[in-house]
N, C-alpha and C. Protein backbone atom coordinates (compact mmCIF):
# COMPACT_ATOMS: atom_id res chain seq x y z
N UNK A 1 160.42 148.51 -39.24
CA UNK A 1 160.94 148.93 -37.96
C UNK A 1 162.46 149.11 -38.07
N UNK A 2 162.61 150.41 -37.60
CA UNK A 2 164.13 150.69 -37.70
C UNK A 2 165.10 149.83 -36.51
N UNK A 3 166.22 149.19 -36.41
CA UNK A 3 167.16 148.51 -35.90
C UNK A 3 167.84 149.15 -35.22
N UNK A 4 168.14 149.20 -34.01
CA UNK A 4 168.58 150.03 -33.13
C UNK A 4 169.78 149.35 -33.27
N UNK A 5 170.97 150.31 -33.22
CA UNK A 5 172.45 149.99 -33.09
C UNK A 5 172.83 149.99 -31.83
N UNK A 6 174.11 149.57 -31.35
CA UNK A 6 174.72 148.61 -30.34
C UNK A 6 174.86 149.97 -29.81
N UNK A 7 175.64 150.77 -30.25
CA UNK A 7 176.03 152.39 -29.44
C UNK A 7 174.54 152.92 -29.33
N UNK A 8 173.45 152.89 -29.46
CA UNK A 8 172.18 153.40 -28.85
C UNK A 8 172.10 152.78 -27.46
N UNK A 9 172.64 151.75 -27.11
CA UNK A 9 172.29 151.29 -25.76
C UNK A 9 173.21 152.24 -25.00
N UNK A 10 174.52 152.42 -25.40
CA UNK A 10 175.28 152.57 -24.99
C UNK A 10 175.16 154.24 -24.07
N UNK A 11 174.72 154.61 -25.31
CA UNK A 11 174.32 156.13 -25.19
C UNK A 11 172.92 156.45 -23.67
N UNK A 12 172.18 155.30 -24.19
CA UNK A 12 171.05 155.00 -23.13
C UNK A 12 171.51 154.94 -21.83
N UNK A 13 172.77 154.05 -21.52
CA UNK A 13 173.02 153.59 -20.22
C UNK A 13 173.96 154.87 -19.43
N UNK A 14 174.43 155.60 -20.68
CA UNK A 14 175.20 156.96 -20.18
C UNK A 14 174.09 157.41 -19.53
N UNK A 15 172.78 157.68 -20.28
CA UNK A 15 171.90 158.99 -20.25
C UNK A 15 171.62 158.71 -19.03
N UNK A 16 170.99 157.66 -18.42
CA UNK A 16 170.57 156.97 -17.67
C UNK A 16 171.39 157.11 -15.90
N UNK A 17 172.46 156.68 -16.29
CA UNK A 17 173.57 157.38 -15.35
C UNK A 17 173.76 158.56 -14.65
N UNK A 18 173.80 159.34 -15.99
CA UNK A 18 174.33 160.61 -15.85
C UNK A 18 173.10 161.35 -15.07
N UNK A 19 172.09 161.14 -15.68
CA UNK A 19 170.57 161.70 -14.86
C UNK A 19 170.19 161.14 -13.36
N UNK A 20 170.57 160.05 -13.25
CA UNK A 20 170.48 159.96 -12.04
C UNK A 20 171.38 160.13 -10.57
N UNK A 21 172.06 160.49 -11.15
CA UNK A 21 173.51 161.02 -10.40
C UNK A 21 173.13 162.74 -10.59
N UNK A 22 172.69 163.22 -11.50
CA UNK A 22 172.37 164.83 -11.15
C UNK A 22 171.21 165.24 -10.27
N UNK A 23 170.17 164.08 -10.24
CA UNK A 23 169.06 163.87 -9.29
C UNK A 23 169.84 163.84 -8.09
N UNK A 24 170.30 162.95 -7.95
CA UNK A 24 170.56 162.24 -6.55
C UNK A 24 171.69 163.57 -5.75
N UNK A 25 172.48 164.25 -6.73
CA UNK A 25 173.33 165.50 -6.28
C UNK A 25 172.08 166.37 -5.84
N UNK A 26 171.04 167.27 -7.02
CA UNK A 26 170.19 167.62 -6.54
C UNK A 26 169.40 167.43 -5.10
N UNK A 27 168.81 166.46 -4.98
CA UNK A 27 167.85 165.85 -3.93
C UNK A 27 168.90 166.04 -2.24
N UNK A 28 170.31 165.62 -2.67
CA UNK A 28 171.31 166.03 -1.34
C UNK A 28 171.28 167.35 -1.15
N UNK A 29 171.11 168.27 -2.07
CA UNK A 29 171.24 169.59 -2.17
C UNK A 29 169.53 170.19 -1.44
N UNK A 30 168.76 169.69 -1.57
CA UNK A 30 167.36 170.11 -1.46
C UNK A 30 167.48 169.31 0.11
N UNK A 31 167.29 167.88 -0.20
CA UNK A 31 166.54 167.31 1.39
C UNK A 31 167.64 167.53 2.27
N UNK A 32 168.91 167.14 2.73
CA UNK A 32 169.80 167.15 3.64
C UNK A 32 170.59 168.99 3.66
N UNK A 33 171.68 169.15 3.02
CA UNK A 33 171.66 170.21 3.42
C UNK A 33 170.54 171.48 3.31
N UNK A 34 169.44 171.45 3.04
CA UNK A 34 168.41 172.29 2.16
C UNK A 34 168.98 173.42 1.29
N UNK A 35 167.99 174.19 0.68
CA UNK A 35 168.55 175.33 0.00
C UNK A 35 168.92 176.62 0.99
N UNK A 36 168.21 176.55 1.89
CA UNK A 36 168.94 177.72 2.46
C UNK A 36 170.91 177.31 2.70
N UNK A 37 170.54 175.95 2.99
CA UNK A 37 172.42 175.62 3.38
C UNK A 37 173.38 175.55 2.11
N UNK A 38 172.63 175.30 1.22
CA UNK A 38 173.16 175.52 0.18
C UNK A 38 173.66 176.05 -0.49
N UNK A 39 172.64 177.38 -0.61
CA UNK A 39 172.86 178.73 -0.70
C UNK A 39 174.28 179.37 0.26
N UNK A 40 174.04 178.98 1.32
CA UNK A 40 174.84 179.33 1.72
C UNK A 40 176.68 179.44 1.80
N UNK A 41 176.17 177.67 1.54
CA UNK A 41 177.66 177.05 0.77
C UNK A 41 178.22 177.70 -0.47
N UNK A 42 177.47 178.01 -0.65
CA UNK A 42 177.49 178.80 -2.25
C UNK A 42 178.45 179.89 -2.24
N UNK A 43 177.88 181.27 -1.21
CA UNK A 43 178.29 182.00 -0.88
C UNK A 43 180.08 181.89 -0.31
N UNK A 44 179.67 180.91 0.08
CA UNK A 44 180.85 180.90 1.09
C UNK A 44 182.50 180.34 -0.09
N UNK A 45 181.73 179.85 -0.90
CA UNK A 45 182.78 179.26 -2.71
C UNK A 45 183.19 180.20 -3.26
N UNK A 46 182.06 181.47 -3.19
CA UNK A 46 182.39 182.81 -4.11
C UNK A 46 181.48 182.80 -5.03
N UNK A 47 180.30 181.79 -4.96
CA UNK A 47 179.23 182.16 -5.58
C UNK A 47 178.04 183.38 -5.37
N UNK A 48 177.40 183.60 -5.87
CA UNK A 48 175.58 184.10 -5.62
C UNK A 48 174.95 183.06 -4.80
N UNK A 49 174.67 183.55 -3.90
CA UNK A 49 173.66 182.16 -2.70
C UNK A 49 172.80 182.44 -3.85
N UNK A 50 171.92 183.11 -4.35
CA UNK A 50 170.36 182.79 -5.20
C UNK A 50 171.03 181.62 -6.43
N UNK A 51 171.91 181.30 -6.89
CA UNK A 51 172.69 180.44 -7.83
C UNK A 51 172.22 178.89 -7.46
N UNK A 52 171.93 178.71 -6.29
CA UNK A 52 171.80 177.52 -5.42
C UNK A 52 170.66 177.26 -6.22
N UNK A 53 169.48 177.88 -6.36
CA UNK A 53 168.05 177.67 -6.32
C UNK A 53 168.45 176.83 -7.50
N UNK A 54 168.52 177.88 -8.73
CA UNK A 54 168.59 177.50 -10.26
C UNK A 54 169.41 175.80 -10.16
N UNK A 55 170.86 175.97 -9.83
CA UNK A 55 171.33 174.87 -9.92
C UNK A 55 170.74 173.71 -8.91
N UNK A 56 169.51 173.58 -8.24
CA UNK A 56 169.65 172.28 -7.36
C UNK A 56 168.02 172.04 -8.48
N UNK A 57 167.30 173.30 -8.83
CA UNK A 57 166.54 172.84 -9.63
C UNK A 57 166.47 172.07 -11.21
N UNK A 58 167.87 172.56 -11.39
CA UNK A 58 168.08 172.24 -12.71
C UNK A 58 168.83 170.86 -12.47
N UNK A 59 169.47 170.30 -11.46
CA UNK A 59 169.77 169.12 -11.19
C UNK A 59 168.72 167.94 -11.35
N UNK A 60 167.50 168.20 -10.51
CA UNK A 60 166.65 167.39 -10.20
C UNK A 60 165.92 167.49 -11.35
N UNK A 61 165.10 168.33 -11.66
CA UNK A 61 164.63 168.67 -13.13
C UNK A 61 165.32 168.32 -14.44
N UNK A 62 166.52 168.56 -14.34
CA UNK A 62 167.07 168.00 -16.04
C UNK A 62 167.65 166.73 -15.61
N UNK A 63 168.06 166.18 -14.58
CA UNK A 63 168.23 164.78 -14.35
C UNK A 63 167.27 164.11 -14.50
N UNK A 64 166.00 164.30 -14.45
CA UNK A 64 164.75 163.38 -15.21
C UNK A 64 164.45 163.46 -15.85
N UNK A 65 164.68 164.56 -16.93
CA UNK A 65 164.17 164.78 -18.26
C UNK A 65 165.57 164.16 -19.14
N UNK A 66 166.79 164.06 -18.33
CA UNK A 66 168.21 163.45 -18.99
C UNK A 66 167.37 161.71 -19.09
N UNK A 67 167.25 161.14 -17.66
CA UNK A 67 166.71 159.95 -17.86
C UNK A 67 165.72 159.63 -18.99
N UNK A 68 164.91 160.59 -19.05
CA UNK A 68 163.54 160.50 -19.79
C UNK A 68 164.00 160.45 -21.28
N UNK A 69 165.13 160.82 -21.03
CA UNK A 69 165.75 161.54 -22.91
C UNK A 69 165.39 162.61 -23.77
N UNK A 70 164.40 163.31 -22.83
CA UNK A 70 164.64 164.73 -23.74
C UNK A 70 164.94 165.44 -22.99
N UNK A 71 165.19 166.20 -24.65
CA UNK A 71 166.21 167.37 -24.79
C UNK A 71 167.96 166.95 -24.35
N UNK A 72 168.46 166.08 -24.53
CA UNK A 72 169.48 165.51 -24.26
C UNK A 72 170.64 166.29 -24.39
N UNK A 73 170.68 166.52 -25.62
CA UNK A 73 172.16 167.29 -25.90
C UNK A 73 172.26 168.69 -25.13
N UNK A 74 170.99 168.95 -25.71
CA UNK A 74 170.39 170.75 -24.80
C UNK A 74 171.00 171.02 -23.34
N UNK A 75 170.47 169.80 -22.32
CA UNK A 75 170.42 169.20 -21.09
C UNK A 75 171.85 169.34 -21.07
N UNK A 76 172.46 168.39 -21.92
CA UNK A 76 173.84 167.92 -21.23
C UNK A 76 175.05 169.20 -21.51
N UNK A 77 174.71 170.14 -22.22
CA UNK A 77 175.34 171.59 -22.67
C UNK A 77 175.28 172.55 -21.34
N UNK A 78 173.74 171.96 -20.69
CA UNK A 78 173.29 173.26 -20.14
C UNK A 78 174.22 172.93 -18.86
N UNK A 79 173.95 171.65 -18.59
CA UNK A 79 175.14 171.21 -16.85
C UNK A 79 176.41 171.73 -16.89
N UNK A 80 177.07 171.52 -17.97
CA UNK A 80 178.50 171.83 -18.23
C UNK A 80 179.33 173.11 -17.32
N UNK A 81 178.31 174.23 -17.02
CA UNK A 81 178.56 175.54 -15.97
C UNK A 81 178.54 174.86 -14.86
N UNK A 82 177.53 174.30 -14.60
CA UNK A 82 177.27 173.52 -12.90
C UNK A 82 178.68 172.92 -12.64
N UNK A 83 179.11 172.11 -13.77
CA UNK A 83 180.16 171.23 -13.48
C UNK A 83 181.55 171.36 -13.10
N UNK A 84 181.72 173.29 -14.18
CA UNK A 84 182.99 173.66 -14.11
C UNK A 84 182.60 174.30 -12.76
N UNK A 85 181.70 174.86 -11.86
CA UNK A 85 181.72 175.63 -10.91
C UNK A 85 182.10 174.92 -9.78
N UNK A 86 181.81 173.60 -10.06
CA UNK A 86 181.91 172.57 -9.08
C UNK A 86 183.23 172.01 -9.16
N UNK A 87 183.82 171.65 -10.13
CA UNK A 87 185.64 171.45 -10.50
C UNK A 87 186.30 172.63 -9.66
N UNK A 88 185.82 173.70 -10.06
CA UNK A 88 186.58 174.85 -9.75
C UNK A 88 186.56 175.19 -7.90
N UNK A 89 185.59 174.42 -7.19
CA UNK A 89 184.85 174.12 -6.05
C UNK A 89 185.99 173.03 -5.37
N UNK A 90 186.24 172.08 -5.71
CA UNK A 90 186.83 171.25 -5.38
C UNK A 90 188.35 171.22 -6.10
N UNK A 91 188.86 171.99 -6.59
CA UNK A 91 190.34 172.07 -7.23
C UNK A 91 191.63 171.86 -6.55
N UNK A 92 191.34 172.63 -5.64
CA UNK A 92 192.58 173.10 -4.77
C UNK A 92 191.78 171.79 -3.50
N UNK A 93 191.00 170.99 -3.44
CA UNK A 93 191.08 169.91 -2.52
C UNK A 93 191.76 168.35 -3.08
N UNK A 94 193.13 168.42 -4.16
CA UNK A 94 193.24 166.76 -4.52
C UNK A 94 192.85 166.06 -5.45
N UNK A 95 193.28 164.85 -5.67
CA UNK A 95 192.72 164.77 -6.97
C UNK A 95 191.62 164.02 -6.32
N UNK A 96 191.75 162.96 -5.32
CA UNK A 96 190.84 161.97 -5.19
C UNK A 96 189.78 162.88 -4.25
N UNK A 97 188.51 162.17 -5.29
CA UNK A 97 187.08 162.73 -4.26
C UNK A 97 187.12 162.53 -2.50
N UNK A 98 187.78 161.22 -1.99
CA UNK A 98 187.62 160.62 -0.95
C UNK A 98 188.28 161.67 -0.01
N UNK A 99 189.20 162.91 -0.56
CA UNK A 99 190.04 163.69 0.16
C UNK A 99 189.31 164.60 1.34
N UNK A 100 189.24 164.68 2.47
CA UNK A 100 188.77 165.54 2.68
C UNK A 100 187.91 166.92 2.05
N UNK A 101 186.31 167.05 2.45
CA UNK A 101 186.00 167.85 0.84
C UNK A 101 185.83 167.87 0.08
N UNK A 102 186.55 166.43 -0.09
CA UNK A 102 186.18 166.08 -1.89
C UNK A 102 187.35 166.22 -2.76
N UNK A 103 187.93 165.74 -3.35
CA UNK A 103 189.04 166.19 -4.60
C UNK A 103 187.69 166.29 -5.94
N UNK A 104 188.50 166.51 -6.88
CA UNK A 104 188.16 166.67 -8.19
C UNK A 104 188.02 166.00 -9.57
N UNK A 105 188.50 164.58 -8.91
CA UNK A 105 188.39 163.58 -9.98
C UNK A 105 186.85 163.52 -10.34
N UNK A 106 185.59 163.11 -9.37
CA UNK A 106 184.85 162.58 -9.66
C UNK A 106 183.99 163.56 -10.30
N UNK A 107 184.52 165.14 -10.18
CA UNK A 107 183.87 165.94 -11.21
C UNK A 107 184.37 166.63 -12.51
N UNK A 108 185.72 165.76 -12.76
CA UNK A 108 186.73 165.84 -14.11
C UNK A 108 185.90 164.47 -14.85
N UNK A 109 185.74 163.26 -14.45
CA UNK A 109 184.90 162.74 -14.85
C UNK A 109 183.59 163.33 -15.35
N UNK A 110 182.83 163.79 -14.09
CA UNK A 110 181.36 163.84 -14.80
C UNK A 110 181.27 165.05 -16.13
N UNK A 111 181.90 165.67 -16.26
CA UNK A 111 182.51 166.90 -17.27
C UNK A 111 182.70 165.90 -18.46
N UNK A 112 183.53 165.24 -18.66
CA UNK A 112 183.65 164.21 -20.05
C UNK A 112 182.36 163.22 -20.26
N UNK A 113 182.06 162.74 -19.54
CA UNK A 113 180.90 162.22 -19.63
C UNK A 113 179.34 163.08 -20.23
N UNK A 114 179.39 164.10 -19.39
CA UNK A 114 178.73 165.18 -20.15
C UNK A 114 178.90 165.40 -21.47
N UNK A 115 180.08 166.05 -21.77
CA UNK A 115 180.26 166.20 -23.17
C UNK A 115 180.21 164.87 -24.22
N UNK A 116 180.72 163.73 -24.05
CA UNK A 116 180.22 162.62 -24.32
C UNK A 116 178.50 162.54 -24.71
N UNK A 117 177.99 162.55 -23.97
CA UNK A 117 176.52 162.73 -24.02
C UNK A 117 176.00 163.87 -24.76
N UNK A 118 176.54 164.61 -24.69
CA UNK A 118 176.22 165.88 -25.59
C UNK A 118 176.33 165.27 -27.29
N UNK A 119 177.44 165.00 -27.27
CA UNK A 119 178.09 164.36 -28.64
C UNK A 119 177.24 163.18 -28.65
N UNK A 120 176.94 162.68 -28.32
CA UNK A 120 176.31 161.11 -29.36
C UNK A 120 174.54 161.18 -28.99
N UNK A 121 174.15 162.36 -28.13
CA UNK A 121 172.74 162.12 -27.93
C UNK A 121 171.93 161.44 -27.26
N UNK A 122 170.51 160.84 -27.55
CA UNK A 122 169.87 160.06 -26.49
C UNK A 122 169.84 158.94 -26.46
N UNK A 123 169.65 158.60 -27.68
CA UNK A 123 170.43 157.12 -27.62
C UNK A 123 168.57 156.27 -27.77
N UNK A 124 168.43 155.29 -27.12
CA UNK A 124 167.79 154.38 -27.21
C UNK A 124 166.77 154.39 -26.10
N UNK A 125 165.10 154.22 -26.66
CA UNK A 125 164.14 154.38 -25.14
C UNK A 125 163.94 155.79 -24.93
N UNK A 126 164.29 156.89 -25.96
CA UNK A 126 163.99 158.11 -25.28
C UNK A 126 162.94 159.20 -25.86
N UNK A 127 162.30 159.55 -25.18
CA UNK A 127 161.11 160.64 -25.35
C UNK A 127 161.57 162.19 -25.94
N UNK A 128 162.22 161.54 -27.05
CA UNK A 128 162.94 162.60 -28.11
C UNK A 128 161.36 163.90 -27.94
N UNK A 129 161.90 164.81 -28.24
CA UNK A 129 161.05 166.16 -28.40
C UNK A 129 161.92 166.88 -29.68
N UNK A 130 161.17 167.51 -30.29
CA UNK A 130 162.05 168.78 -31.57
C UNK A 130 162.74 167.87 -31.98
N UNK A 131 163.91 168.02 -32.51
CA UNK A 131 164.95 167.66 -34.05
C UNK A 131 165.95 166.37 -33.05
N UNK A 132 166.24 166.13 -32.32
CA UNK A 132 167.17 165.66 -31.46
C UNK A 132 166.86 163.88 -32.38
């Protein structure tokens, strides 16, 4: 039996994190404002309202397959657009999230953390699929 190293947990408790915080963004995006409001919000950023769909699905959807641990690196590459759209969303509101709106710290964070996760993988407990 192979010995799991100390940074496999580590990696675990990221994955773990990070997936459930893209759920829980998702699920705000779906149950409270829904997708039509979403969409709309979207529009109103300078997005594609149809952009909403993809990203609240790919929240909830790759936030449990992030938890689950597969496709990890794949996963954590693929958010990286969501994230800058969302930085770029909240830029000009501050640094601190608490700002009216939101500032941009707490999604300058989730951006390193991402890439973090990208870089070291799934770590420990995870339902590896393909080469990962």
């Amino acid at each position: 039996m192979k010995k799991t190293q100390p940074n496999q947990y580590v990696a675990l408790v990221l994955r773990i994190s990070l997936g459930t915080v893209f759920i829980a963004h998702g699920l705000l995006k779906f149950l409270v404002f829904t997708l039509p409001g979403t969409a709309k919000f979207f529009e109103g950023a300078g997005f594609p309202g149809w952009l909403a769909y993809p990203v609240v699905y790919l929240e909830i959807g790759g936030g449990a397959l992030l938890v689950a641990g597969i496709a990890t690196r794949q996963l954590s590459l693929l958010f990286l657009p969501i994230l800058f759209g969302a930085l770029w969303v909240h830029a000009g509101k501050g640094w601190v999230f608490s700002n009216p709106n939101g500032g941009w710290e707490f999604v300058a964070f989730l951006i390193v953390a991402t890439v973090v996760q990208a870089m070291i993988g799934s770590g420990a407990f995870a339902l590896r699929l393909g080469s990962e």
